[in-house]
Protein backbone atom coordinates (compact mmCIF):
# COMPACT_ATOMS: atom_id res chain seq x y z
CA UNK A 1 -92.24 -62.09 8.93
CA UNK A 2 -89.72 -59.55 7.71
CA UNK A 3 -88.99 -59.26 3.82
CA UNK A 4 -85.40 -60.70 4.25
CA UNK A 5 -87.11 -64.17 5.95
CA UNK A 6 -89.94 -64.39 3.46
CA UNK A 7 -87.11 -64.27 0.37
CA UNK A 8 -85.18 -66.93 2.44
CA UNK A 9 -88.07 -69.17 2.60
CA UNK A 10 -88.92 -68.90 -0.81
CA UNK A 11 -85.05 -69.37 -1.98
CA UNK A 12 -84.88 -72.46 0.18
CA UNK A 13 -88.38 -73.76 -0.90
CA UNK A 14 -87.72 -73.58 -4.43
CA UNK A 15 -84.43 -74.87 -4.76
CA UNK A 16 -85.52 -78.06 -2.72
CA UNK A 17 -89.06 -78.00 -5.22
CA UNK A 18 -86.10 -77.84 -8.29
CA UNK A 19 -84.02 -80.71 -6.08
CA UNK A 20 -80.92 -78.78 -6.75
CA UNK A 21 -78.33 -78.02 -4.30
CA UNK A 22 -77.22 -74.71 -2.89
CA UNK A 23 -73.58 -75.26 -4.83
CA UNK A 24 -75.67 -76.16 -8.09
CA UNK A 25 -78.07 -72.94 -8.19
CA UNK A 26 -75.27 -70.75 -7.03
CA UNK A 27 -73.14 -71.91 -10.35
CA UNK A 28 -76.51 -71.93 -12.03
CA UNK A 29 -77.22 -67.77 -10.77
CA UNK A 30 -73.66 -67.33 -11.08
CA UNK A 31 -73.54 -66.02 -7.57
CA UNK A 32 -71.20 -67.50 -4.44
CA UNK A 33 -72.26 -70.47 -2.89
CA UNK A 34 -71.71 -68.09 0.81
CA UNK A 35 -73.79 -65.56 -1.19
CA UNK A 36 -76.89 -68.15 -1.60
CA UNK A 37 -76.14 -69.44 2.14
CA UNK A 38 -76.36 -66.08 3.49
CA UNK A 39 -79.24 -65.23 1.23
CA UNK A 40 -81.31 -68.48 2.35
CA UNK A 41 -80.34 -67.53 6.34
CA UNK A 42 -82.15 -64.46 5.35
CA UNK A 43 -79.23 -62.22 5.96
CA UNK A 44 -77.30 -59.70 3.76
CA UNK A 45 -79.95 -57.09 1.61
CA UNK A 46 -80.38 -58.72 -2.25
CA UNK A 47 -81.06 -56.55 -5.31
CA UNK A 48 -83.29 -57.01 -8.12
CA UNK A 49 -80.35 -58.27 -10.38
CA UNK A 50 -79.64 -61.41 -7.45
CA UNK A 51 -83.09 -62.11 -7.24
CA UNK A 52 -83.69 -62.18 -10.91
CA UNK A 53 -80.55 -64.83 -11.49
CA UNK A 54 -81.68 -66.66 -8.77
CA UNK A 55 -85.45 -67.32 -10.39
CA UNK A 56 -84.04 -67.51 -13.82
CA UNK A 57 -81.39 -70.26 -12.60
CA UNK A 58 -84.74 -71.76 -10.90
CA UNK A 59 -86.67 -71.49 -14.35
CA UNK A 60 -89.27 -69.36 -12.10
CA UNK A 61 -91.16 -66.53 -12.28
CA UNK A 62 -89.95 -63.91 -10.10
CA UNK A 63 -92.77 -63.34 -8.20
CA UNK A 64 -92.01 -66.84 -6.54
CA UNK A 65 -89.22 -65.57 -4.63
CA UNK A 66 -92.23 -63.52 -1.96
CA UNK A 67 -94.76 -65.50 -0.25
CA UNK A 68 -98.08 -63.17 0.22
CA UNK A 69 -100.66 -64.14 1.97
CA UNK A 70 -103.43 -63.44 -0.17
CA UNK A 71 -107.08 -62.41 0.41
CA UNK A 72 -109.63 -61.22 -2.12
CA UNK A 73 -109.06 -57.84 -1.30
CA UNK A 74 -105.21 -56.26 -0.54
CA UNK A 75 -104.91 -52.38 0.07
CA UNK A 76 -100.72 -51.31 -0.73
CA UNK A 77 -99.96 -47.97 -0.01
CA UNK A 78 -97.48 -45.89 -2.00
CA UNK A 79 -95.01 -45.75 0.71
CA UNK A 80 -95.41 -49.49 1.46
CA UNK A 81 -93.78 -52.49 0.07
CA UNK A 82 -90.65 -53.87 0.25
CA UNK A 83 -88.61 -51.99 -2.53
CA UNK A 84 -85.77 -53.98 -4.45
CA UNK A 85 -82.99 -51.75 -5.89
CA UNK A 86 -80.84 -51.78 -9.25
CA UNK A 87 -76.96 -51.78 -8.33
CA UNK A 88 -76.49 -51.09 -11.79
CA UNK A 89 -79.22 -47.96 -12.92
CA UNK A 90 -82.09 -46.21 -11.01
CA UNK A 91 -84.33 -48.99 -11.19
CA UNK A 92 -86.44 -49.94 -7.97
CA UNK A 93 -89.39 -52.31 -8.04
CA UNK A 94 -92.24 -53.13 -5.36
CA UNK A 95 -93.69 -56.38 -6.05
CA UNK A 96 -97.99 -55.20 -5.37
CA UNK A 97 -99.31 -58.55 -6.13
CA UNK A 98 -98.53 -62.47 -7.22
CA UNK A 99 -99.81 -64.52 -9.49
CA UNK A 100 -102.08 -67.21 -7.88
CA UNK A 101 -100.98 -70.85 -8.63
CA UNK A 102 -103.14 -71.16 -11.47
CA UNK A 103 -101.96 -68.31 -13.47
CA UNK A 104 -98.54 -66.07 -13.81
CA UNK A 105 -99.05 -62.97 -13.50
CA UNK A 106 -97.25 -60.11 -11.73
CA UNK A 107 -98.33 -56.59 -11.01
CA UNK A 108 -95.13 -54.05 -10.33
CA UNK A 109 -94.67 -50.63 -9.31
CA UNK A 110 -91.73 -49.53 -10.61
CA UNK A 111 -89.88 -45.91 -9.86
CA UNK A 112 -87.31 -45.06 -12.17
CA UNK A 113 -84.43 -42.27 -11.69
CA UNK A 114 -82.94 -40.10 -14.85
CA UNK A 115 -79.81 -40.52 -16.48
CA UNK A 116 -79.90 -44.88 -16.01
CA UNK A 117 -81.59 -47.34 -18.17
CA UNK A 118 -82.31 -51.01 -16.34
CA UNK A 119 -81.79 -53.65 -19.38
CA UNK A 120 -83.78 -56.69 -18.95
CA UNK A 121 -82.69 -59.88 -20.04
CA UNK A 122 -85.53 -61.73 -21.81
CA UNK A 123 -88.09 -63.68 -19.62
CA UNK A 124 -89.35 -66.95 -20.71
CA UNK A 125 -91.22 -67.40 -23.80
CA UNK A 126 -94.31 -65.82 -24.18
CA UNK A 127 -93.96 -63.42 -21.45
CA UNK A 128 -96.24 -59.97 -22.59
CA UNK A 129 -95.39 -56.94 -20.08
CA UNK A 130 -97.87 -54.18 -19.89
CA UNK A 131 -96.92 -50.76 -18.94
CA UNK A 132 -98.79 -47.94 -17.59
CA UNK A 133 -97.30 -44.56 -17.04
CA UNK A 134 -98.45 -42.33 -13.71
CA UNK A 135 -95.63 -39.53 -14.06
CA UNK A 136 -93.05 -38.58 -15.59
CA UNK A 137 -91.57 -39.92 -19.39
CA UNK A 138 -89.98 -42.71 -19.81
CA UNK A 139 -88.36 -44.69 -22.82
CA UNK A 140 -88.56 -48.90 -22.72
CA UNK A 141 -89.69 -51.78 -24.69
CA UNK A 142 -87.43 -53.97 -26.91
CA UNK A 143 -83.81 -53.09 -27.44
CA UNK A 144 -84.26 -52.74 -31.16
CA UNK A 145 -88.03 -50.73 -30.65
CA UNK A 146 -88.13 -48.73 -28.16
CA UNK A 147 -91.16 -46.06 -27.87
CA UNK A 148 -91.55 -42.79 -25.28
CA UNK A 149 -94.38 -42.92 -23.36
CA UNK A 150 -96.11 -40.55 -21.02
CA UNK A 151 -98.17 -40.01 -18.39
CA UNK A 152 -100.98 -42.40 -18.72
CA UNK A 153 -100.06 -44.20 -21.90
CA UNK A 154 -100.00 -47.59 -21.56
CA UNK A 155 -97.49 -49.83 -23.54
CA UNK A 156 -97.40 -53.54 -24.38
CA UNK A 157 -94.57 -55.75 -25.61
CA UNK A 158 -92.79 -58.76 -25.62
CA UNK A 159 -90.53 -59.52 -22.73
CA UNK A 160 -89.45 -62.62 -24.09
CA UNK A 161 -86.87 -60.51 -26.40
CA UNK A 162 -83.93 -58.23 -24.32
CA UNK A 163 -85.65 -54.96 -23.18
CA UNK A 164 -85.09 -51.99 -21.30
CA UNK A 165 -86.86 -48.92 -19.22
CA UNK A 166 -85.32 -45.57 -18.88
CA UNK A 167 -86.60 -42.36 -17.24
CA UNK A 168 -85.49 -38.86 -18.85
CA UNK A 169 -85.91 -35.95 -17.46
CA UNK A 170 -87.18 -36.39 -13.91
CA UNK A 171 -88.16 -39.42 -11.91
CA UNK A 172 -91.01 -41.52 -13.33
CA UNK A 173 -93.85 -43.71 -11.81
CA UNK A 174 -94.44 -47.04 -14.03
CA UNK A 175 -97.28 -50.09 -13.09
CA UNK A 176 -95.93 -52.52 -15.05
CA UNK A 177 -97.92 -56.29 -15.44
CA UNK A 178 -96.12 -59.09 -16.66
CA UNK A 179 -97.90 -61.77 -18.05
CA UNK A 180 -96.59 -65.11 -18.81
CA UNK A 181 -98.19 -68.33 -19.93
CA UNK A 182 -98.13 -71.55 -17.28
């Protein structure tokens, strides 16, 4: 299965879970209903910002939008992964692992570029994130709080509250967990 099919699966799946039509979620994501079509054929390339509106119109966690078959033991390699861009900073993300069914939590890799910050809407209540830093500096955490972290500091805040991550002054490496009750 390629990335693009797996997403289109997992759109299609969960809007017919929500019993919501494509018109519906598409007002709901604030995308184009020929957007969400094209998106559930499993054509056109999504970023992180259209797969983010998509499982926040759902009321999902993010994760839900890739189908991995899981095992008790998965090996990712840095260069693996499918990688979901920012149109809007140098934000890319790598989804490593999902949550099983009985908990939510999400394990990211996260590579950010100097000179953009990604701002994060909230998640739903009670959502923790947990940040580890393998290179470079970056600056994140609440709008209103932010700290600067380095390389192997490790960070934890709310993400129910607007956030954001920036890099500064060369490209950083960020594992980044994000917790959320069921």
């Amino acid at each position: 299965m390629t990335p693009n099919s797996i997403i289109a699966s997992a759109i299609r799946r969960e809007r017919e879970l929500a019993q919501i039509s494509l018109s519906a979620l598409a007002a709901r994501a604030g995308l184009s209903k020929s957007t969400l079509s094209q998106l559930e054929a499993g054509k056109g390339n999504p970023n992180v910002e259209t797969l983010w509106a998509i499982a926040t119109a759902l009321d999902i966690p993010f994760s839900s939008l890739f189908e991995n078959a899981s095992s008790h033991s998965a090996l990712v390699r840095a260069t693996e992964g499918v990688s979901l861009s920012s149109q809007t900073s140098g934000f890319a993300a790598v989804l490593l692992d999902k949550c099983p069914p009985d908990r939510r939590r999400d394990l990211y890799r996260i590579s950010l570029k100097p000179g953009s910050a990604r701002q994060s809407e909230p998640h739903p209540r009670g959502t923790v994130e947990h940040a580890f830093l393998c290179s470079g500096r970056v600056r994140l955490g609440p709008v209103d709080a932010p700290v600067e972290i380095g390389p192997g500091d490790y960070f934890r805040c709310f993400g129910d509250v607007a956030h954001f991550y920036e890099a500064f002054g060369e490209e950083a490496l960020l594992l980044l967990v994000m917790d959320s009750p069921r």
